[in-house]
Protein backbone atom coordinates (compact mmCIF):
# COMPACT_ATOMS: atom_id res chain seq x y z
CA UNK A 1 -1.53 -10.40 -7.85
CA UNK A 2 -3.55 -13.07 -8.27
CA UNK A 3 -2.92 -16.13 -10.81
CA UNK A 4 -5.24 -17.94 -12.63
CA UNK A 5 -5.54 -15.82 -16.53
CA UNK A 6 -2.60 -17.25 -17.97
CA UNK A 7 -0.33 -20.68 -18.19
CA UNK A 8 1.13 -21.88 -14.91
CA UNK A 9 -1.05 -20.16 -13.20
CA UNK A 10 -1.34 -22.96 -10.40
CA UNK A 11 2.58 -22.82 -10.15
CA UNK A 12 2.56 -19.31 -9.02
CA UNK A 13 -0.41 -19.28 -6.73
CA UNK A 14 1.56 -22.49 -5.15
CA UNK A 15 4.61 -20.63 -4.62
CA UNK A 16 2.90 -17.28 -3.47
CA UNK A 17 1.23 -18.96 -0.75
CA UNK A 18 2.36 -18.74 2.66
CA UNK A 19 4.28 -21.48 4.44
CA UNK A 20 2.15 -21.88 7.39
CA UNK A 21 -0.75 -20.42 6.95
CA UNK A 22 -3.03 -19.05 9.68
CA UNK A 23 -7.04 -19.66 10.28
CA UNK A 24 -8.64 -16.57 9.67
CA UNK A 25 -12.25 -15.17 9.64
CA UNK A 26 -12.37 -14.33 6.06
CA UNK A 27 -13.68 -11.09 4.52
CA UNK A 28 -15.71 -12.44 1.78
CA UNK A 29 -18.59 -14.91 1.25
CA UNK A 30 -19.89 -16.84 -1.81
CA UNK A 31 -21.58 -14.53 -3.89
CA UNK A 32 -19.89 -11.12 -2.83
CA UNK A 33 -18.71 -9.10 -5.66
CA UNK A 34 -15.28 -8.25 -5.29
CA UNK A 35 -12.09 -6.27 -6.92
CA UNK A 36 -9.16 -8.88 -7.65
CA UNK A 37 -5.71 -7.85 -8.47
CA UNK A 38 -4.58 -9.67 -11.87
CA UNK A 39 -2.46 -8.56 -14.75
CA UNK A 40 -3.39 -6.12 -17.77
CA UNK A 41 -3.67 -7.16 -21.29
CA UNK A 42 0.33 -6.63 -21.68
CA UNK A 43 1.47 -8.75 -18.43
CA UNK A 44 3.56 -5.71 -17.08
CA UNK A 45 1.28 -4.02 -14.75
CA UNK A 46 -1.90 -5.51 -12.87
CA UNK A 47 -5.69 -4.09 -12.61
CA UNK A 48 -8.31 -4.21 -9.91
CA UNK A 49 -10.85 -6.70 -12.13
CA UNK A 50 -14.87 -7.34 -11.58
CA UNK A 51 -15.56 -10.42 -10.29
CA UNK A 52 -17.56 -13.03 -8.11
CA UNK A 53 -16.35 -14.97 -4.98
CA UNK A 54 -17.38 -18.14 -5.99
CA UNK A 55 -15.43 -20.41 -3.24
CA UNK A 56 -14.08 -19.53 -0.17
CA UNK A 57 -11.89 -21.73 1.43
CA UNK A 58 -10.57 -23.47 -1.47
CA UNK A 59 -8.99 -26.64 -1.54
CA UNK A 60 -6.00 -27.09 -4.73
CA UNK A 61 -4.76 -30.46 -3.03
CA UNK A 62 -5.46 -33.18 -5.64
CA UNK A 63 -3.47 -30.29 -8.56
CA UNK A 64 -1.00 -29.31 -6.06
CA UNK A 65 -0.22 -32.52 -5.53
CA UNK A 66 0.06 -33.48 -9.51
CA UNK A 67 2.52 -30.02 -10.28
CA UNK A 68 4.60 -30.56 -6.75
CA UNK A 69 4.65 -34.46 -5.78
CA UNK A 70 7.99 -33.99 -3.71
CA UNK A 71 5.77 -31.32 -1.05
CA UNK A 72 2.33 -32.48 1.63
CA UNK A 73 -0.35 -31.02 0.50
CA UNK A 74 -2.85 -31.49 3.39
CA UNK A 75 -4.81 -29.65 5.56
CA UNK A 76 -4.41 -25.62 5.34
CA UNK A 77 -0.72 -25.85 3.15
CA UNK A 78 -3.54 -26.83 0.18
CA UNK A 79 -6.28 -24.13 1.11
CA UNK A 80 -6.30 -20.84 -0.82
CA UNK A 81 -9.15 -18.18 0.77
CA UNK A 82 -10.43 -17.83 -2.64
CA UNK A 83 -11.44 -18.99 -5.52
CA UNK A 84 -13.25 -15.64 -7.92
CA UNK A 85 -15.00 -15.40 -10.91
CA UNK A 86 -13.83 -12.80 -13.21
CA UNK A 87 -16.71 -10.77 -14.91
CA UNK A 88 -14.11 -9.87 -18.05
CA UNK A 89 -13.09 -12.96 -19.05
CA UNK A 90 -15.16 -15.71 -16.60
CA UNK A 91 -11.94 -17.33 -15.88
CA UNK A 92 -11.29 -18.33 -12.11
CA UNK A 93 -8.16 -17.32 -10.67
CA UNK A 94 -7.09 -18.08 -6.84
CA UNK A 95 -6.15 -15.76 -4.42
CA UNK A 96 -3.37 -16.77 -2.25
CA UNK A 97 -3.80 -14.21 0.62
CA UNK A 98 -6.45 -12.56 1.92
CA UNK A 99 -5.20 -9.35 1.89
CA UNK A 100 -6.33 -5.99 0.71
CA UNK A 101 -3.67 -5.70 -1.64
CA UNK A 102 -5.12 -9.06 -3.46
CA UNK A 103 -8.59 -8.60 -3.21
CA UNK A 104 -11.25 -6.03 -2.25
CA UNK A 105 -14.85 -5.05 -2.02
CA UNK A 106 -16.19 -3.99 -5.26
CA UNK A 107 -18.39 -1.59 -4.04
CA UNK A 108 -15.16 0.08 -2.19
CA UNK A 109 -12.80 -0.76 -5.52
CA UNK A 110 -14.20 0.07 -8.89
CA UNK A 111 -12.16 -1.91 -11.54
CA UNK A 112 -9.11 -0.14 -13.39
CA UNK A 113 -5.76 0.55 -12.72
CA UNK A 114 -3.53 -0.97 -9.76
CA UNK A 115 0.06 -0.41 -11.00
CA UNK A 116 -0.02 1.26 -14.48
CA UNK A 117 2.56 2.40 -16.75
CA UNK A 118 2.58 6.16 -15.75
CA UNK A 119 3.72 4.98 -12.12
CA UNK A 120 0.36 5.61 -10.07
CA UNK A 121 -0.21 2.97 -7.44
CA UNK A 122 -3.42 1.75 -6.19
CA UNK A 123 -2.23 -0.61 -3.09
CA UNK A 124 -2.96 1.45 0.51
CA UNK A 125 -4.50 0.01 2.85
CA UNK A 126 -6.20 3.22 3.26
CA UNK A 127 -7.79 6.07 1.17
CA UNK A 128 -8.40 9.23 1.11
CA UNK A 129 -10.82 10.47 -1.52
CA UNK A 130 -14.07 12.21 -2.34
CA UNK A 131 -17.60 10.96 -2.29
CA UNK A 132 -19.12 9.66 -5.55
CA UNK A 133 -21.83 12.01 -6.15
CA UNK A 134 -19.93 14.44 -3.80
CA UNK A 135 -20.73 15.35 -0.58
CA UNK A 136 -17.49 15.69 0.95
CA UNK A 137 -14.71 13.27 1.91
CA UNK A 138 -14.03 9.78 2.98
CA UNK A 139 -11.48 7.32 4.30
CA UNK A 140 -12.00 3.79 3.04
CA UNK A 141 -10.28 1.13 4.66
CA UNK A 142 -9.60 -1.61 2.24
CA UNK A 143 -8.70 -4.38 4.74
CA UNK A 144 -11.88 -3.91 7.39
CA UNK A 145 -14.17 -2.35 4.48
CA UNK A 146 -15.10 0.67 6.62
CA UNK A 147 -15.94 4.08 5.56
CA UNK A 148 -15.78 7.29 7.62
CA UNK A 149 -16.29 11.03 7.00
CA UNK A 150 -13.32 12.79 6.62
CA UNK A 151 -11.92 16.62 6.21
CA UNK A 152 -10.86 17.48 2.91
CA UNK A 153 -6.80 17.52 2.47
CA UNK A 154 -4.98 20.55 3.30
CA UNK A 155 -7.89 21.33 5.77
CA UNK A 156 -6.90 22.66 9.48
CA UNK A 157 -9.10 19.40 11.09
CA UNK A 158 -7.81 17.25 9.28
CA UNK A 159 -5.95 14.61 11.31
């Protein structure tokens, strides 16, 4: 999940990060409205939450370098892809990854659930489901952010 609601946030998103990280073309832009993974009210399971990608890119060096003096923090080890806006609360939390599982596009990832109590999941990469407003059925991939017409399950076409 992604850190930022609650104390030591920094600490985690510091220690989540990866150790060399890798240039990337990132997903998102300023301004897109996206679904971030953070935890629920009770801090046992996490929700897909409304928000706003408000920097991309972002650099933590001058706090990294406050909470863990004994570490570098230059060049991309102090870069996290993103810095989001959350519509519940309006608290910014960081995302460490840029990864479906962290963050996704809100118009492909209404808010709610991600790992609730009653065991469901909401983490693939890819899913199956049915049309809002109907219409048949549709595969969403999460980490591209494409959409294709699909079979319904159980159907003999379906692949």
């Amino acid at each position: 999940m992604c850190f930022g609601q609650r104390a030591g946030a920094l600490r985690f998103t510091l220690f989540c990060m990866p150790p060399k990280p890798r240039a990337a073309k990132r997903r998102f832009a300023v301004g897109d409205r996206v679904a971030c993974a953070v935890e629920d009210e009770s801090d046992d399971f996490t929700v897909w939450a409304a928000g706003t990608v408000v920097a991309v890119d972002y650099s933590v060096a001058a706090d990294a370098e406050a909470l863990v003096p004994q570490r570098e923090w230059t060049g991309a080890a102090a870069v996290v892809p993103y810095r989001i806006e959350l519509d519940i609360s309006r608290v910014a939390v960081l995302v460490h990854k840029d990864e479906h599982w962290l963050v996704r596009d809100l118009a492909l990832q209404a808010a709610g659930p991600r790992q609730a109590a009653d065991g469901s999941r909401c983490l693939a990469r890819l899913e199956k489901r049915q049309r809002v407003g109907g219409g048949g059925w549709e595969v969403v991939d999460h980490a591209t952010r494409h959409v294709r017409a699909c079979e319904p399950p159980g159907s003999d076409d379906e692949e």
